[in-house]
Protein backbone atom coordinates (compact mmCIF):
# COMPACT_ATOMS: atom_id res chain seq x y z
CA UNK A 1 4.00 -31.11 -3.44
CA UNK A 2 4.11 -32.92 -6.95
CA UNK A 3 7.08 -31.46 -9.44
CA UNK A 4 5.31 -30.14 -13.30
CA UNK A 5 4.47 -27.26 -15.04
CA UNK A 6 1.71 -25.07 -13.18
CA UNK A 7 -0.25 -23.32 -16.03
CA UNK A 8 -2.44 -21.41 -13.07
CA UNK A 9 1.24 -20.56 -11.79
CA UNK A 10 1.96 -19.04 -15.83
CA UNK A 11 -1.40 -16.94 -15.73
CA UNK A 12 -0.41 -15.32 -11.99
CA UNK A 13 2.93 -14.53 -13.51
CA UNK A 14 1.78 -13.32 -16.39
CA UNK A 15 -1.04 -11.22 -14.71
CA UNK A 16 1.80 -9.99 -12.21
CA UNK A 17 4.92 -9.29 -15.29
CA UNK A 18 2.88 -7.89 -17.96
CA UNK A 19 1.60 -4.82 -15.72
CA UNK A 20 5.07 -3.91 -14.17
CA UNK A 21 6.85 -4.40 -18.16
CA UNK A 22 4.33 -1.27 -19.00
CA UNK A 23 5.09 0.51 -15.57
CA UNK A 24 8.91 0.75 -16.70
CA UNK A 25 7.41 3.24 -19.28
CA UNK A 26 5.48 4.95 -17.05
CA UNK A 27 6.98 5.27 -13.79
CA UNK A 28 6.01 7.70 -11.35
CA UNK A 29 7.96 11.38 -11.41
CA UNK A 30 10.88 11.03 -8.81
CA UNK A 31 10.88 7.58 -8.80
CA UNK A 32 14.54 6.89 -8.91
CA UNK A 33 15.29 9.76 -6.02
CA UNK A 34 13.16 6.89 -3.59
CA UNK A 35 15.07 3.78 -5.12
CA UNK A 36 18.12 5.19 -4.26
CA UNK A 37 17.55 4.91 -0.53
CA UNK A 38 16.05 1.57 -0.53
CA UNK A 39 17.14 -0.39 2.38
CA UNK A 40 19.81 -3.52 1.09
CA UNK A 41 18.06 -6.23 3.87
CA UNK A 42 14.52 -5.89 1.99
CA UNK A 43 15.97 -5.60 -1.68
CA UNK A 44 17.90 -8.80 -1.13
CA UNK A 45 14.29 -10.55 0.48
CA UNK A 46 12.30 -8.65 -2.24
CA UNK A 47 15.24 -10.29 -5.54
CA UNK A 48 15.32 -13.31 -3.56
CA UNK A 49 11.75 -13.63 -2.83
CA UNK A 50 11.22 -12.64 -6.50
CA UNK A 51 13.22 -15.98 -7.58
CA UNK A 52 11.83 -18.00 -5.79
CA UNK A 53 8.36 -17.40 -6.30
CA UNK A 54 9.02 -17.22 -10.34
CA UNK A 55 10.42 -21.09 -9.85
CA UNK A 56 7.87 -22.18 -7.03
CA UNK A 57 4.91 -21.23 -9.22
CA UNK A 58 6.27 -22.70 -12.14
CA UNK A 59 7.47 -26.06 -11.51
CA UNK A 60 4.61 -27.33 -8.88
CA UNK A 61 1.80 -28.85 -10.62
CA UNK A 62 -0.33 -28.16 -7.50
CA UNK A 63 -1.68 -25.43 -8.31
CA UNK A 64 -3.20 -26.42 -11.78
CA UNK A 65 -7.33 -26.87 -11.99
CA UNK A 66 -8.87 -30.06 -10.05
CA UNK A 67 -12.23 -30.73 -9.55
CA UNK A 68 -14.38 -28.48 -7.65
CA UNK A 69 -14.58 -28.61 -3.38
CA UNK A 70 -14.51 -26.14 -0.92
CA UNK A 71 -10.67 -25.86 -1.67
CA UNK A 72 -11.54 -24.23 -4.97
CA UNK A 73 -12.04 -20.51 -2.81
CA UNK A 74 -9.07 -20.48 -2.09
CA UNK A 75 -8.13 -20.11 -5.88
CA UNK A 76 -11.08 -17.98 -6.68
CA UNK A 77 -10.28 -15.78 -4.04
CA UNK A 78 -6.20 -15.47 -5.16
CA UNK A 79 -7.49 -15.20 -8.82
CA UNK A 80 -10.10 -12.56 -7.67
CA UNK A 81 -7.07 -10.46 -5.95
CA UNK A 82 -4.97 -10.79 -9.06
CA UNK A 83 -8.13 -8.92 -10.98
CA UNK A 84 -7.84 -6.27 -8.25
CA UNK A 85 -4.23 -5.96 -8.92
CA UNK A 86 -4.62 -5.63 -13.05
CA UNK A 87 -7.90 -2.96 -11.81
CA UNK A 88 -5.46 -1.31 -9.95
CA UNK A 89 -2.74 -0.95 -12.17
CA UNK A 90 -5.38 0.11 -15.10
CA UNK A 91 -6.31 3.33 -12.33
CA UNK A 92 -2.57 3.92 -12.38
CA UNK A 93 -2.04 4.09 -15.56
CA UNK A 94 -5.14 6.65 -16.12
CA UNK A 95 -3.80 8.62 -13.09
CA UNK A 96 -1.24 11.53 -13.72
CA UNK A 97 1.48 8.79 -12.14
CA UNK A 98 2.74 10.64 -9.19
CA UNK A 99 4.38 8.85 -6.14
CA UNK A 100 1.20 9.26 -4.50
CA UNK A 101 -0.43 7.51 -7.44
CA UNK A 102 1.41 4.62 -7.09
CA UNK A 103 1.78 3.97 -3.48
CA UNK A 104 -1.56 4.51 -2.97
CA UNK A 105 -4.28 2.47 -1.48
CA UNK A 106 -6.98 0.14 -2.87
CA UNK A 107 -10.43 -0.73 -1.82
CA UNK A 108 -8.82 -0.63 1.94
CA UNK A 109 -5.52 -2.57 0.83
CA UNK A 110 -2.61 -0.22 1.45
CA UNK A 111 0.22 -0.34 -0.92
CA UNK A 112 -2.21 -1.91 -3.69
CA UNK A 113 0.20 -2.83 -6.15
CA UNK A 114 2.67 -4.57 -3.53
CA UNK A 115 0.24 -5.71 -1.41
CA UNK A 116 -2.80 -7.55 -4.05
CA UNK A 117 -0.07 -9.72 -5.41
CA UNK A 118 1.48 -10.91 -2.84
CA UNK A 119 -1.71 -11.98 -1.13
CA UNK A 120 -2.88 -13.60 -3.72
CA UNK A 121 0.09 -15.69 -4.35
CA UNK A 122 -0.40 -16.43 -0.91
CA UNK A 123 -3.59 -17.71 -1.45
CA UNK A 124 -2.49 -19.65 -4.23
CA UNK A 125 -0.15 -21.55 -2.15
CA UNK A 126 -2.82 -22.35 0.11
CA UNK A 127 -5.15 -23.37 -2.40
CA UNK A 128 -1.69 -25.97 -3.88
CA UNK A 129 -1.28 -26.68 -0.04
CA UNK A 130 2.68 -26.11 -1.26
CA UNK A 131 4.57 -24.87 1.31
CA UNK A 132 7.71 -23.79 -0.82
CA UNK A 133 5.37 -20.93 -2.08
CA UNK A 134 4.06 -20.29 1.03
CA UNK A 135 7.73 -19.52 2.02
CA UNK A 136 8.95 -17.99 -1.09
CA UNK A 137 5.98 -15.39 -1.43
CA UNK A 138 6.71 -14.68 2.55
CA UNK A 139 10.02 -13.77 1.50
CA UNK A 140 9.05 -12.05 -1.45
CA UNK A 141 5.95 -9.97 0.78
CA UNK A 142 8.94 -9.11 3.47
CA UNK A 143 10.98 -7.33 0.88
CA UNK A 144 8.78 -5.84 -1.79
CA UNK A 145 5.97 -4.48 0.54
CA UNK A 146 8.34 -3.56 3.18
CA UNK A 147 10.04 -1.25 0.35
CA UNK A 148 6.84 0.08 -0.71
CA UNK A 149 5.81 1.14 2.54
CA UNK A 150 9.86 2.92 3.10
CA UNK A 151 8.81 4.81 -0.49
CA UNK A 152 5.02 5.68 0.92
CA UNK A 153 6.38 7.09 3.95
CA UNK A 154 8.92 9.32 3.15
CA UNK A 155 6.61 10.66 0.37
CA UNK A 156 4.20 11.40 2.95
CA UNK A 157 6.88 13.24 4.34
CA UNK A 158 8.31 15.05 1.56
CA UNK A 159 4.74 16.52 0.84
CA UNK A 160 4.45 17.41 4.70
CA UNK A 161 7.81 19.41 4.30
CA UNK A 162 6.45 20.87 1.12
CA UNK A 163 3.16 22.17 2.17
């Protein structure tokens, strides 16, 4: 793990902030009834996660460009999952933004907009063979798709009641 400024790590955060910055405009109707009820354990993994991931891909220069090998994939394949994510968030923001909307899933990946990012910052770490985002984005994927799957489910079962 060498300490410097990842600019690969700046373009995944960017890709991952500027997305959820327009979603605070355009939230879902009934959001904040499902926040409310959000267990503490995974908010605490999901702010903590959130942290540490921010610094991790930040100050490790391991995840900046090197020359091509078979280790290149592995960033290919996290930058192709960030695409997927922005994709993803572009259908949301066309959609009519119901709960539904934005738990839903994408190309097979449930919980798309939890679940693309997360992976791919996994992949990321991989590709920087750096361990303290391998652990931070763990962290991070424990809280923040564990509280995306709470929200999906007790949608599913508010519209169950409803119908």
């Amino acid at each position: 793990m060498n300490f410097g400024f990842s600019y690969v790590g700046l373009v995944f955060l960017l890709m991952l902030t500027i997305p959820n910055l327009i979603w605070t405009k355009n939230k879902p109707k009934d959001y904040d009834n499902y926040v409310q009820k959000e267990n503490k354990v995974l908010f605490a993994f999901e702010r903590i996660g959130q942290v540490l991931v921010t610094c991790t891909a930040l100050i490790f220069s391991d995840f900046n460009l090197k020359p091509w090998s078979n280790w290149s994939w592995w960033l290919v394949a996290a930058f192709v999952l960030m695409l997927l994510y922005e994709i993803n968030w572009i259908r949301y923001f066309k959609s009519e933004k119901t709960m539904q909307d934005f738990y839903s899933s994408f190309l097979g990946v449930p919980v798309a907009l939890a679940t693309l990012p997360v992976l791919a910052f996994f992949l990321l770490a991989i590709y920087g063979k750096n361990i303290a985002l391998g652990i931070s984005i763990i962290i991070l994927g424990i809280g923040h798709i564990g509280i995306h799957l709470m929200h999906k489910r007790a949608v599913e079962q508010a519209d169950m009641t409803s119908n």
